[in-house]
PDB file of N, CA and C in Angstrom:
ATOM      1  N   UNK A   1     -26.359  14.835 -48.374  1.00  0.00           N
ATOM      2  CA  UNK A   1     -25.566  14.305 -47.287  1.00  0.00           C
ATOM      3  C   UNK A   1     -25.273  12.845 -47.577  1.00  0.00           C
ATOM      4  N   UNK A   2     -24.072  12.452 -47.543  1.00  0.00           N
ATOM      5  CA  UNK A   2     -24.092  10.840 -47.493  1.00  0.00           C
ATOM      6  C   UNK A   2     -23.889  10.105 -46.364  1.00  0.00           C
ATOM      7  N   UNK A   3     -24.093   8.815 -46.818  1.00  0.00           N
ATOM      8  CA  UNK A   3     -24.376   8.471 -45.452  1.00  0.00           C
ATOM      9  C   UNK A   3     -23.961   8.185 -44.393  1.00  0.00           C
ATOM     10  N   UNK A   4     -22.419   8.080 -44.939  1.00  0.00           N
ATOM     11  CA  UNK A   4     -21.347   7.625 -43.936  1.00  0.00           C
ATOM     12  C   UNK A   4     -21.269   9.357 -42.704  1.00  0.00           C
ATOM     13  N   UNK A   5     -21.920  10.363 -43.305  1.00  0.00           N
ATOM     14  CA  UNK A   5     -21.621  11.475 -42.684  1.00  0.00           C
ATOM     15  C   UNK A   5     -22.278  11.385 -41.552  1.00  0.00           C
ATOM     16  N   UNK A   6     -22.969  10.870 -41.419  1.00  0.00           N
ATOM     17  CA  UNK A   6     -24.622  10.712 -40.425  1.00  0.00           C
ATOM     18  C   UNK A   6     -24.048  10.772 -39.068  1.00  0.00           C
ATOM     19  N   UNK A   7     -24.265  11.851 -38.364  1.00  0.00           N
ATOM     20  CA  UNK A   7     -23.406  11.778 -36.651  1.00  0.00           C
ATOM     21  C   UNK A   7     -22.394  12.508 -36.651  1.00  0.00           C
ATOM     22  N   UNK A   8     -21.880  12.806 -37.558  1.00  0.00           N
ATOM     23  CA  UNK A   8     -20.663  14.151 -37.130  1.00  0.00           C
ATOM     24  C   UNK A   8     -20.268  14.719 -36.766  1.00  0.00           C
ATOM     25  N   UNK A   9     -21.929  15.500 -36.608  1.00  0.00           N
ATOM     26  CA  UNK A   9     -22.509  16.756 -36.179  1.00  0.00           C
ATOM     27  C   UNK A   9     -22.079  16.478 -34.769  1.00  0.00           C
ATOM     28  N   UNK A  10     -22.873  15.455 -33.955  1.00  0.00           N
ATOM     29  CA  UNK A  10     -22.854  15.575 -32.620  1.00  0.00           C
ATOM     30  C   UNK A  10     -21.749  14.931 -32.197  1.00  0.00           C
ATOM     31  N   UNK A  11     -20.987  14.226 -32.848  1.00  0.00           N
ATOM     32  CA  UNK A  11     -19.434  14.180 -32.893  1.00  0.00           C
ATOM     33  C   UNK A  11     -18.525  15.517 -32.151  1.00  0.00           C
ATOM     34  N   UNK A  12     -18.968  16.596 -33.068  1.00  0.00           N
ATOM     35  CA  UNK A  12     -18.068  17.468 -32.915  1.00  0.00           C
ATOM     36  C   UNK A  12     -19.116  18.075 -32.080  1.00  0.00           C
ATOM     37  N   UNK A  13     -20.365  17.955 -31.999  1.00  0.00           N
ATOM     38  CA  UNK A  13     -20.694  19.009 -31.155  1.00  0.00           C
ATOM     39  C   UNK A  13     -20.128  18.506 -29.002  1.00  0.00           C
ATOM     40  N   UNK A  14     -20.183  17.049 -29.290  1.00  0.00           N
ATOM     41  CA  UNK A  14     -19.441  16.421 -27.551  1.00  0.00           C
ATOM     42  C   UNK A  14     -18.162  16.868 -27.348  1.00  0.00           C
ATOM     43  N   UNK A  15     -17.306  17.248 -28.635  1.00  0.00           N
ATOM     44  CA  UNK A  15     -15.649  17.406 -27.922  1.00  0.00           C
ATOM     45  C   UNK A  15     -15.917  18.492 -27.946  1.00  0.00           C
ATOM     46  N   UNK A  16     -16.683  19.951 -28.762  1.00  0.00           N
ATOM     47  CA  UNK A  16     -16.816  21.221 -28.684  1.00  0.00           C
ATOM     48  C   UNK A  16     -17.406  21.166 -26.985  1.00  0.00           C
ATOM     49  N   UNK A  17     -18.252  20.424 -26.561  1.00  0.00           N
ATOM     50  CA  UNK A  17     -18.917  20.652 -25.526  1.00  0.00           C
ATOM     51  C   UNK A  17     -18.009  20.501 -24.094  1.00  0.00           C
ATOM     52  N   UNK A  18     -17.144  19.122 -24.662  1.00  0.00           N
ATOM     53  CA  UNK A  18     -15.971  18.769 -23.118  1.00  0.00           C
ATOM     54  C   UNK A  18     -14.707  19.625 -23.595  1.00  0.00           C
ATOM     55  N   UNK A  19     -14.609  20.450 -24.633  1.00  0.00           N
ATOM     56  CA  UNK A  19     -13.008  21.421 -24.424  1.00  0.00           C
ATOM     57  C   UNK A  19     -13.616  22.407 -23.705  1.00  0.00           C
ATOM     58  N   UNK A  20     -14.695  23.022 -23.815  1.00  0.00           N
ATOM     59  CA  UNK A  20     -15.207  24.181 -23.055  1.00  0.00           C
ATOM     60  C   UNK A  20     -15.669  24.242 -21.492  1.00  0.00           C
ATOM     61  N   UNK A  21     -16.224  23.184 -21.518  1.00  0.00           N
ATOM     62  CA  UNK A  21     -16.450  22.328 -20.221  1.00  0.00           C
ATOM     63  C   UNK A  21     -15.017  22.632 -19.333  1.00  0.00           C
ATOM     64  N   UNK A  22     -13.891  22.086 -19.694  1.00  0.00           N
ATOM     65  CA  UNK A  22     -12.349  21.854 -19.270  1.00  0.00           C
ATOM     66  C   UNK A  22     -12.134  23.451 -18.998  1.00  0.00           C
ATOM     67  N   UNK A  23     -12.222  23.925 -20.125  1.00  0.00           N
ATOM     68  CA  UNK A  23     -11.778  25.333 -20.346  1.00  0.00           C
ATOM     69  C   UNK A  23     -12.450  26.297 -19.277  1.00  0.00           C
ATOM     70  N   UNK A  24     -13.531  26.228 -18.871  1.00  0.00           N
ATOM     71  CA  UNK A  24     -14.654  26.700 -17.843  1.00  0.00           C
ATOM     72  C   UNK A  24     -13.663  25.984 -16.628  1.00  0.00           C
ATOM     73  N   UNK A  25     -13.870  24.987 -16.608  1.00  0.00           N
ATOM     74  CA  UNK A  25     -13.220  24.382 -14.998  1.00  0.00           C
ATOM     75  C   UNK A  25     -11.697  24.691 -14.859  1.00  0.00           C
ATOM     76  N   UNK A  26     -11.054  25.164 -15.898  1.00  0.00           N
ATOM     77  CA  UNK A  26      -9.691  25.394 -15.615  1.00  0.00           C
ATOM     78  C   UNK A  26     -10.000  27.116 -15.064  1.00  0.00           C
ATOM     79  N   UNK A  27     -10.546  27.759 -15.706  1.00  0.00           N
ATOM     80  CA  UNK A  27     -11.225  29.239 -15.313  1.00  0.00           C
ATOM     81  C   UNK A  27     -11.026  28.905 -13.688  1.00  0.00           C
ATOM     82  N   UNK A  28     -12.105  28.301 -13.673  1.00  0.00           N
ATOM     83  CA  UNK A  28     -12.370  28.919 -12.142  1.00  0.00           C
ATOM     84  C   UNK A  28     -11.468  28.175 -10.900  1.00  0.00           C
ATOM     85  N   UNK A  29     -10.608  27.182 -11.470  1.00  0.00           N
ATOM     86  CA  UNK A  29      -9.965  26.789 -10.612  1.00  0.00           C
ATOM     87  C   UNK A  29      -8.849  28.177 -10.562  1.00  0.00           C
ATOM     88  N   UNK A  30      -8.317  28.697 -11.654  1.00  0.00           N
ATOM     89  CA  UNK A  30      -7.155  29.667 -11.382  1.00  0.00           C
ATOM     90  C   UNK A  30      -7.693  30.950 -10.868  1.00  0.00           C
ATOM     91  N   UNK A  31      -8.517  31.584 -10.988  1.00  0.00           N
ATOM     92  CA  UNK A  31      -9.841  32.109 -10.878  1.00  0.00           C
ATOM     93  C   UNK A  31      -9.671  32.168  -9.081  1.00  0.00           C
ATOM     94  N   UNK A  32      -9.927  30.741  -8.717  1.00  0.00           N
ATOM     95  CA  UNK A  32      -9.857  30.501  -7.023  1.00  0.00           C
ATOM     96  C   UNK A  32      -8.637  31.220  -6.490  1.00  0.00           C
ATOM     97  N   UNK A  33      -7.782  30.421  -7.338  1.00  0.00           N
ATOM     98  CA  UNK A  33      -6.613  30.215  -6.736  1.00  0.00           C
ATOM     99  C   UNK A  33      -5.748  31.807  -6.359  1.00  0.00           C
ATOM    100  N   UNK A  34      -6.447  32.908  -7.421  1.00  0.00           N
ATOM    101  CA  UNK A  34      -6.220  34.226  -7.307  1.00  0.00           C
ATOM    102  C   UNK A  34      -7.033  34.809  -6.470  1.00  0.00           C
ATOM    103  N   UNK A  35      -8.246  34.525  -6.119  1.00  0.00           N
ATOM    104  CA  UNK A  35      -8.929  35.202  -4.956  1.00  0.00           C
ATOM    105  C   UNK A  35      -8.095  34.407  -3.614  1.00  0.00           C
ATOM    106  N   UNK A  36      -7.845  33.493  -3.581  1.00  0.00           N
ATOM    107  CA  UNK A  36      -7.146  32.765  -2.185  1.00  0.00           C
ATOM    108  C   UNK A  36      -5.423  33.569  -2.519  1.00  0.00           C
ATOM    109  N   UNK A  37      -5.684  33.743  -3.213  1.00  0.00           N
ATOM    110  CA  UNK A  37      -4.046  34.423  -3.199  1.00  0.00           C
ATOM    111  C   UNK A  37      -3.697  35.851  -2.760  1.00  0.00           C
ATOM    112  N   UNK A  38      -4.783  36.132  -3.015  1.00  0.00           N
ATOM    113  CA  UNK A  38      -5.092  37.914  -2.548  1.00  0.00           C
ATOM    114  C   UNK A  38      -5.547  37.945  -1.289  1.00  0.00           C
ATOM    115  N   UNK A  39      -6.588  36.569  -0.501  1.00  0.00           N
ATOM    116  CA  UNK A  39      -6.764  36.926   0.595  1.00  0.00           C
ATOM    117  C   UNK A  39      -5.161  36.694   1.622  1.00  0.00           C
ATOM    118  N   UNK A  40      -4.174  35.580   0.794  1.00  0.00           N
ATOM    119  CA  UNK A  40      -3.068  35.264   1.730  1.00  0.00           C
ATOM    120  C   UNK A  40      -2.225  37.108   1.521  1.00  0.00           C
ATOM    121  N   UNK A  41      -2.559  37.497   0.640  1.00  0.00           N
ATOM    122  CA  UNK A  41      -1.680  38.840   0.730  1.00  0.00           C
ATOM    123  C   UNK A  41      -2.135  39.653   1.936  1.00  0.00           C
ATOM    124  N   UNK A  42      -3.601  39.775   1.250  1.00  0.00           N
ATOM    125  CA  UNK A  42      -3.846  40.655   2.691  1.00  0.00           C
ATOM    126  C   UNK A  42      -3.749  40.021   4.332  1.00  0.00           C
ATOM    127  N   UNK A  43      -3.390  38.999   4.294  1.00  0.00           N
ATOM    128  CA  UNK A  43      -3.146  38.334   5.671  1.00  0.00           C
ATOM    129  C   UNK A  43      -1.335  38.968   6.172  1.00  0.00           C
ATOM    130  N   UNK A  44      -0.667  38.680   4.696  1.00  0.00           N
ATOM    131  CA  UNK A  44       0.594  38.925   5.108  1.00  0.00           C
ATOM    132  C   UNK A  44       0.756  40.673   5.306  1.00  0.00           C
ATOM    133  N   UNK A  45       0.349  41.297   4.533  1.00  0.00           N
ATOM    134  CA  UNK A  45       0.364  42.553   4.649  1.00  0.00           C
ATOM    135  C   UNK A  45      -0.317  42.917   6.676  1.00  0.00           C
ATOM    136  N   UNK A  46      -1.230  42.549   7.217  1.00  0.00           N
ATOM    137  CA  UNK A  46      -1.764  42.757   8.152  1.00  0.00           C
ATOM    138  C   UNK A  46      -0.553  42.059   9.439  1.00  0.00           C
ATOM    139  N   UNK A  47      -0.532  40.734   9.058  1.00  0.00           N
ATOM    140  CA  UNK A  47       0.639  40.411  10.048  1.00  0.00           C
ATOM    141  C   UNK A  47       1.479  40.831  10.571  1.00  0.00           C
ATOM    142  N   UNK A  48       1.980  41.390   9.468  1.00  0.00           N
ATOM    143  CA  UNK A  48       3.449  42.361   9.137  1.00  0.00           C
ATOM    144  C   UNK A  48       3.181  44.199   9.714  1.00  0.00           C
ATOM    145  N   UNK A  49       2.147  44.235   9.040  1.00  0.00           N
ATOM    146  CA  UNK A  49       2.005  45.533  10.367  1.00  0.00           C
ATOM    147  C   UNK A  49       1.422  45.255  11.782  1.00  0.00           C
ATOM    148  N   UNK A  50       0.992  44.631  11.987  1.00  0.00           N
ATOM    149  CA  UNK A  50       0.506  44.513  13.511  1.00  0.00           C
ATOM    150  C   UNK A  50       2.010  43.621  14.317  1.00  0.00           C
ATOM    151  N   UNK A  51       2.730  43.345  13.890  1.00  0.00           N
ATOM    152  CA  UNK A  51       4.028  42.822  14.335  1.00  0.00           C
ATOM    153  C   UNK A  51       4.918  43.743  14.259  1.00  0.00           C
ATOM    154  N   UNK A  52       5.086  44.530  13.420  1.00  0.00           N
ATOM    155  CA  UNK A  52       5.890  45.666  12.956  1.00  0.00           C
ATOM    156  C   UNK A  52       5.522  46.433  14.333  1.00  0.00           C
ATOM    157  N   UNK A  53       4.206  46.671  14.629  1.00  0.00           N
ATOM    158  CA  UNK A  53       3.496  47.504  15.709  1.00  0.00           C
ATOM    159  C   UNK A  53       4.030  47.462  17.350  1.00  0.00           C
ATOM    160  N   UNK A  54       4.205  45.904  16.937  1.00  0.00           N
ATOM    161  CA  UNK A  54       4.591  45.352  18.958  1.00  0.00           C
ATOM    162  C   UNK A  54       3.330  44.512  19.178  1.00  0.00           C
ATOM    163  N   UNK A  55       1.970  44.576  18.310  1.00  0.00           N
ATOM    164  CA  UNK A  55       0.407  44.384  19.038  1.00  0.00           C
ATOM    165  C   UNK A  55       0.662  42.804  18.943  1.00  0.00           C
ATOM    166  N   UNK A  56       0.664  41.736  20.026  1.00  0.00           N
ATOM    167  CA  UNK A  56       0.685  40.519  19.690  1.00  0.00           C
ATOM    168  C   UNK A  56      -0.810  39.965  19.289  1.00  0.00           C
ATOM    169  N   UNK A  57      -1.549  40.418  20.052  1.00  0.00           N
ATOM    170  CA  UNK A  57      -3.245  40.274  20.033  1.00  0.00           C
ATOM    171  C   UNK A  57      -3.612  40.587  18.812  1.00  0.00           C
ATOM    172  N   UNK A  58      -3.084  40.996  18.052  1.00  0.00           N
ATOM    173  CA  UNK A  58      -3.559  41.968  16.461  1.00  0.00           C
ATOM    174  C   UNK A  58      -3.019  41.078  15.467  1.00  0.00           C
ATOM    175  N   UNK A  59      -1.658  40.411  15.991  1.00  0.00           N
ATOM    176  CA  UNK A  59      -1.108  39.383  15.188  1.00  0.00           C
ATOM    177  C   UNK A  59      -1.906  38.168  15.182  1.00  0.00           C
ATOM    178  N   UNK A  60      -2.024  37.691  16.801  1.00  0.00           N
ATOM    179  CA  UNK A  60      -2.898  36.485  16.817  1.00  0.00           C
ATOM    180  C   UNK A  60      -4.584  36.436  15.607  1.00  0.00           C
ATOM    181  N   UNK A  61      -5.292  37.554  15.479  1.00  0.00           N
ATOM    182  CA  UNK A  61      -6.415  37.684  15.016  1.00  0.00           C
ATOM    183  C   UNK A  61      -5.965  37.709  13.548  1.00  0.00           C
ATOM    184  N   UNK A  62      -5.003  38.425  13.312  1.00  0.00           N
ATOM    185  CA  UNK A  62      -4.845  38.747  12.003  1.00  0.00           C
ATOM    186  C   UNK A  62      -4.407  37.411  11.416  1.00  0.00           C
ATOM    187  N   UNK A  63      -3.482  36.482  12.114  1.00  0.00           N
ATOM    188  CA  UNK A  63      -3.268  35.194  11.922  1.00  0.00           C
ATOM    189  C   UNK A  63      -4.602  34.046  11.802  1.00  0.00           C
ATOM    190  N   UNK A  64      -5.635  34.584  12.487  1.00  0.00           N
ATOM    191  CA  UNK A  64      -6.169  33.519  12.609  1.00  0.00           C
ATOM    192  C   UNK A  64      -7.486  33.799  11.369  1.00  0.00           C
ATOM    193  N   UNK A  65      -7.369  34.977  10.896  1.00  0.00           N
ATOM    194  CA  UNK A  65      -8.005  35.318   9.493  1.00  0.00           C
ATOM    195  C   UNK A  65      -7.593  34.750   8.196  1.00  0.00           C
ATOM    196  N   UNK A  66      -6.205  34.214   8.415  1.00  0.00           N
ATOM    197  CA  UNK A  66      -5.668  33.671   7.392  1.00  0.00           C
ATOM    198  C   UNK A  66      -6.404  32.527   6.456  1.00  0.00           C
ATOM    199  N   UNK A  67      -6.582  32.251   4.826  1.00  0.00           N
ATOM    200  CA  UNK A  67      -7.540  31.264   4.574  1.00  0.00           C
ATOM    201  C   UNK A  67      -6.991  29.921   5.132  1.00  0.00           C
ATOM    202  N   UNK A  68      -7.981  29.011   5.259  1.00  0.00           N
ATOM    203  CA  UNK A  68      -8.012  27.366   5.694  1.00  0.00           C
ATOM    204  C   UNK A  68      -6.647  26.998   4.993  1.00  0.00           C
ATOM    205  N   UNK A  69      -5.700  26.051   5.799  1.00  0.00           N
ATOM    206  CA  UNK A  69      -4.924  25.613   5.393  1.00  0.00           C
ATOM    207  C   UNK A  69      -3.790  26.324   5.001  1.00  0.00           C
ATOM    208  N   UNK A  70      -3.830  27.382   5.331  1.00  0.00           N
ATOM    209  CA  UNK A  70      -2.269  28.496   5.145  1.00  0.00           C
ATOM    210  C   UNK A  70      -1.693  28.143   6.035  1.00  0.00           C
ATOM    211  N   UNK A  71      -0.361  29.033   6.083  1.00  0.00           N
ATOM    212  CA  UNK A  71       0.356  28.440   6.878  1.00  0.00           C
ATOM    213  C   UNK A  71       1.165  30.069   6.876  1.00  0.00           C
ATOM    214  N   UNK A  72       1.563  30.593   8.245  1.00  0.00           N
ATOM    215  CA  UNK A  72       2.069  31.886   8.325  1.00  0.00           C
ATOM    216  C   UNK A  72       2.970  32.393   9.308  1.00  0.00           C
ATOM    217  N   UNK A  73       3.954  32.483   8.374  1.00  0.00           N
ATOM    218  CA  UNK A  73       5.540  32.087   8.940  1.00  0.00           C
ATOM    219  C   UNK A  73       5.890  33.914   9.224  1.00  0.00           C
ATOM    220  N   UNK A  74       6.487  34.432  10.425  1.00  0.00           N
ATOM    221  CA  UNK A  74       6.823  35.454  10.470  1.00  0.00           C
ATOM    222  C   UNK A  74       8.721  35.757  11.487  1.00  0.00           C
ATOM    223  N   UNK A  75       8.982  36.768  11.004  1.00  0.00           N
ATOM    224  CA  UNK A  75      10.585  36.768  11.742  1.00  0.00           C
ATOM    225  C   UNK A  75      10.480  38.126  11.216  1.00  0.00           C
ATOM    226  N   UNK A  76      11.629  38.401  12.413  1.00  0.00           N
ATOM    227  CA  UNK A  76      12.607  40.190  12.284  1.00  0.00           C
ATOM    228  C   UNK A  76      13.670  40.377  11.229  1.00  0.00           C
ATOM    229  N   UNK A  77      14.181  40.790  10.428  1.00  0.00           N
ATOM    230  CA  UNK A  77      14.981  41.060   9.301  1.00  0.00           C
ATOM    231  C   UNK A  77      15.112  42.028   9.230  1.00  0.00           C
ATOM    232  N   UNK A  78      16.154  42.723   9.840  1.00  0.00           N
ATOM    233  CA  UNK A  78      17.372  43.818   9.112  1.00  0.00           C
ATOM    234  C   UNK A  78      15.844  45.099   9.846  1.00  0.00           C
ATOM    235  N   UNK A  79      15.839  45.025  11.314  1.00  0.00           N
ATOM    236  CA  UNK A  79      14.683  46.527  11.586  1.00  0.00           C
ATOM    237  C   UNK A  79      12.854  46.168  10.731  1.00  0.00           C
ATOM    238  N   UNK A  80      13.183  45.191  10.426  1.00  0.00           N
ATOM    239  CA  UNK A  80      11.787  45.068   9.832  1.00  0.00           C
ATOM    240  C   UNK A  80      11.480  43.539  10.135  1.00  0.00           C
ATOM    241  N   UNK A  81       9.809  43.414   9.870  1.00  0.00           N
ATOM    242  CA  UNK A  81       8.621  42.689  10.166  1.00  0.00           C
ATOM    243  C   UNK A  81       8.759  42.092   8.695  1.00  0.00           C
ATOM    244  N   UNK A  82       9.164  40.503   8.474  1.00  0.00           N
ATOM    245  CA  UNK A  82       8.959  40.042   7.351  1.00  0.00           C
ATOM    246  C   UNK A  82       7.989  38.936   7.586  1.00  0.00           C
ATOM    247  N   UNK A  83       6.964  38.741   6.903  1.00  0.00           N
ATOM    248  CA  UNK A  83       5.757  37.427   6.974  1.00  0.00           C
ATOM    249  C   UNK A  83       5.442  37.065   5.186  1.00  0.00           C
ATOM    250  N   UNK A  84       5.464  35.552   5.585  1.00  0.00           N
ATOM    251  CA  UNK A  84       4.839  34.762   4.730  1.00  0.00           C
ATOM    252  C   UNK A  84       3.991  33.896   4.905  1.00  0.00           C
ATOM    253  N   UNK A  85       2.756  33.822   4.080  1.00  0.00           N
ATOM    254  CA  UNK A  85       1.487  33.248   3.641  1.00  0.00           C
ATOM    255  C   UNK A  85       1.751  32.372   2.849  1.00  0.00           C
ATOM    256  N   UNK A  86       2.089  30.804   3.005  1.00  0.00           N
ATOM    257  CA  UNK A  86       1.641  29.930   2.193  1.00  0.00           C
ATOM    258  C   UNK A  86       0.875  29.092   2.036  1.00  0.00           C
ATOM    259  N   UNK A  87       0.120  28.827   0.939  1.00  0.00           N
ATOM    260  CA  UNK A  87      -1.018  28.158   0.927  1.00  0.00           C
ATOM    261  C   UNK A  87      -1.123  27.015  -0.465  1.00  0.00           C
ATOM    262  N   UNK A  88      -0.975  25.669  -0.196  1.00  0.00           N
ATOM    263  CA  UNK A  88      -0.853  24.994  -1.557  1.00  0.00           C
ATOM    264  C   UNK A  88      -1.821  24.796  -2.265  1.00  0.00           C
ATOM    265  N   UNK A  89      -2.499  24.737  -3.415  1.00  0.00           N
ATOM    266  CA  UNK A  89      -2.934  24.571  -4.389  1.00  0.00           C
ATOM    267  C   UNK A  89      -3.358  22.881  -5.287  1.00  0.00           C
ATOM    268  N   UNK A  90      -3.840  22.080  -4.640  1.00  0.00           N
ATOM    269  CA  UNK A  90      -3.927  21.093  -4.600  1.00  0.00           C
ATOM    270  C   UNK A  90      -5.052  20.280  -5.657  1.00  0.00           C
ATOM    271  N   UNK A  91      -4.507  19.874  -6.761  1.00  0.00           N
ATOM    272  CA  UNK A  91      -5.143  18.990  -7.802  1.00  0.00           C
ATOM    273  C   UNK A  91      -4.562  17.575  -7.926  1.00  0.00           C
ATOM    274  N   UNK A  92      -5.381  17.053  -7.021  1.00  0.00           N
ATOM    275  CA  UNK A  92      -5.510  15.241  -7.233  1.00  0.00           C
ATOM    276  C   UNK A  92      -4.004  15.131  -6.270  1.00  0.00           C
ATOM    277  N   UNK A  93      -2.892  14.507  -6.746  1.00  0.00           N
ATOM    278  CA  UNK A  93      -1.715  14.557  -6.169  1.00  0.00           C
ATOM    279  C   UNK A  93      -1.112  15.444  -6.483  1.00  0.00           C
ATOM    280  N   UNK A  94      -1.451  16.412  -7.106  1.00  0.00           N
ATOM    281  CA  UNK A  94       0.164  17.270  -7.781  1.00  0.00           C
ATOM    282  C   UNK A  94      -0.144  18.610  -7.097  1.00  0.00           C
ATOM    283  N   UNK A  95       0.627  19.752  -6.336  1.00  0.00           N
ATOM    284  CA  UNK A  95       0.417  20.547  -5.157  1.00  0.00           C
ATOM    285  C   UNK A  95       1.517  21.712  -5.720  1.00  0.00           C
ATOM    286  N   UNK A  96       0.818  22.866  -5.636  1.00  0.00           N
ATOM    287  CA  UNK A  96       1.432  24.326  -5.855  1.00  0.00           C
ATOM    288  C   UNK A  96       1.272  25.234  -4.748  1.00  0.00           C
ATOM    289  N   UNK A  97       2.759  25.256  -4.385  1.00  0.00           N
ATOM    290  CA  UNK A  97       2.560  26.420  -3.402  1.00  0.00           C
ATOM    291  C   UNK A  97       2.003  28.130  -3.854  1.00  0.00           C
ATOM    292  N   UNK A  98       1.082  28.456  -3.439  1.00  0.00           N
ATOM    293  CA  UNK A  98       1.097  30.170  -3.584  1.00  0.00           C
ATOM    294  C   UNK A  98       1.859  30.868  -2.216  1.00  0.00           C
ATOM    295  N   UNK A  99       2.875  31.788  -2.510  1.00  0.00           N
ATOM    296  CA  UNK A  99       3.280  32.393  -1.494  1.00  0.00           C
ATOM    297  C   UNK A  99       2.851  33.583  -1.700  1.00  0.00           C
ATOM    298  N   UNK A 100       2.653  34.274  -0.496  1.00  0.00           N
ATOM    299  CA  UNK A 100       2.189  36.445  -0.496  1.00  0.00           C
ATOM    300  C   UNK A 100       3.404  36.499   0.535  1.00  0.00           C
ATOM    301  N   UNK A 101       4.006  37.776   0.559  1.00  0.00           N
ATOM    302  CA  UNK A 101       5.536  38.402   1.460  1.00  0.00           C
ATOM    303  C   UNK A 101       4.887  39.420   1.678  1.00  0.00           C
ATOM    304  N   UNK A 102       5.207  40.047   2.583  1.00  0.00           N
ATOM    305  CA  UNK A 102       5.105  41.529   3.358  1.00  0.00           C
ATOM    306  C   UNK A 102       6.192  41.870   4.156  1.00  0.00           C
ATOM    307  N   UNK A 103       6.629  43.124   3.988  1.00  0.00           N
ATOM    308  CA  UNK A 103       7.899  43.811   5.092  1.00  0.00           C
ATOM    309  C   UNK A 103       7.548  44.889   5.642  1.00  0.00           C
ATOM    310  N   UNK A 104       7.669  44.910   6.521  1.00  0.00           N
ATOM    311  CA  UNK A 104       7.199  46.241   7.060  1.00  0.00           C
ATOM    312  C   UNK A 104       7.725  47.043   8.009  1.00  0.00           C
ATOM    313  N   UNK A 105       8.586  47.801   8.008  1.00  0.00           N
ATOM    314  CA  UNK A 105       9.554  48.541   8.968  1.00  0.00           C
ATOM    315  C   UNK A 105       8.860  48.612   9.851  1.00  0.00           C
ATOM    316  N   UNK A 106       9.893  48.003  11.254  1.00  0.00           N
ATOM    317  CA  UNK A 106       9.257  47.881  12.340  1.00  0.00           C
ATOM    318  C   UNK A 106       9.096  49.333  13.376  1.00  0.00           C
ATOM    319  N   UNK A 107       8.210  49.961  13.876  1.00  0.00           N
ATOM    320  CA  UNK A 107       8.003  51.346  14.781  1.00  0.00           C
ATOM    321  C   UNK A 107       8.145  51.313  15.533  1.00  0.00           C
ATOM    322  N   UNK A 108       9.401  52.363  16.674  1.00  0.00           N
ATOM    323  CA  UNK A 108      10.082  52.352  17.761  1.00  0.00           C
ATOM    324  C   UNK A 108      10.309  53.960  17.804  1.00  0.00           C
TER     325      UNK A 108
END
């Protein structure tokens, strides 16, 4: 070994250690962001039938299941129950909306 080599090792073993590190924390942030995305679906999917239904009480609950910080926009379109779930995605300043849609022919 010479000597200028001396430390290399743990050279490469700190950036091997912080790309994986990154790589792990990018995981589970998208990771989140797909379990919060599936719960805004199933919010919109539920909205949308309990509105579709007539049940306002079913809407209110089903609305209020929605995750923290959503936001759940609903209207009539063309005989049907359309709702949207949005929920932003928020790293430091920079913000991604996730949207979930549901339609659901309304029953009469």
């Amino acid at each position: 070994m010479h000597r200028g080599d001396r430390g290399m090792v743990t050279v490469e073993t700190a950036f091997a250690t912080l790309f994986l590190a990154g790589a792990l924390a990018l995981a589970i942030l998208v990771g989140g962001a797909a379990f919060v995305l599936g719960q805004c679906q199933v919010t919109a999917n539920e909205v949308a039938r309990q509105s579709a239904r007539g049940d306002a009480a079913a809407v209110a609950r089903a609305t209020a299941d929605a995750p923290a910080g959503a936001q759940v926009v609903g209207r009539r379109e063309g005989g049907a129950s359309v709702v949207e779930v949005t929920w932003h995605l928020r790293l430091g300043s920079m913000s991604w909306p996730l949207v979930a849609r549901a339609q659901v022919l309304e029953e009469r």
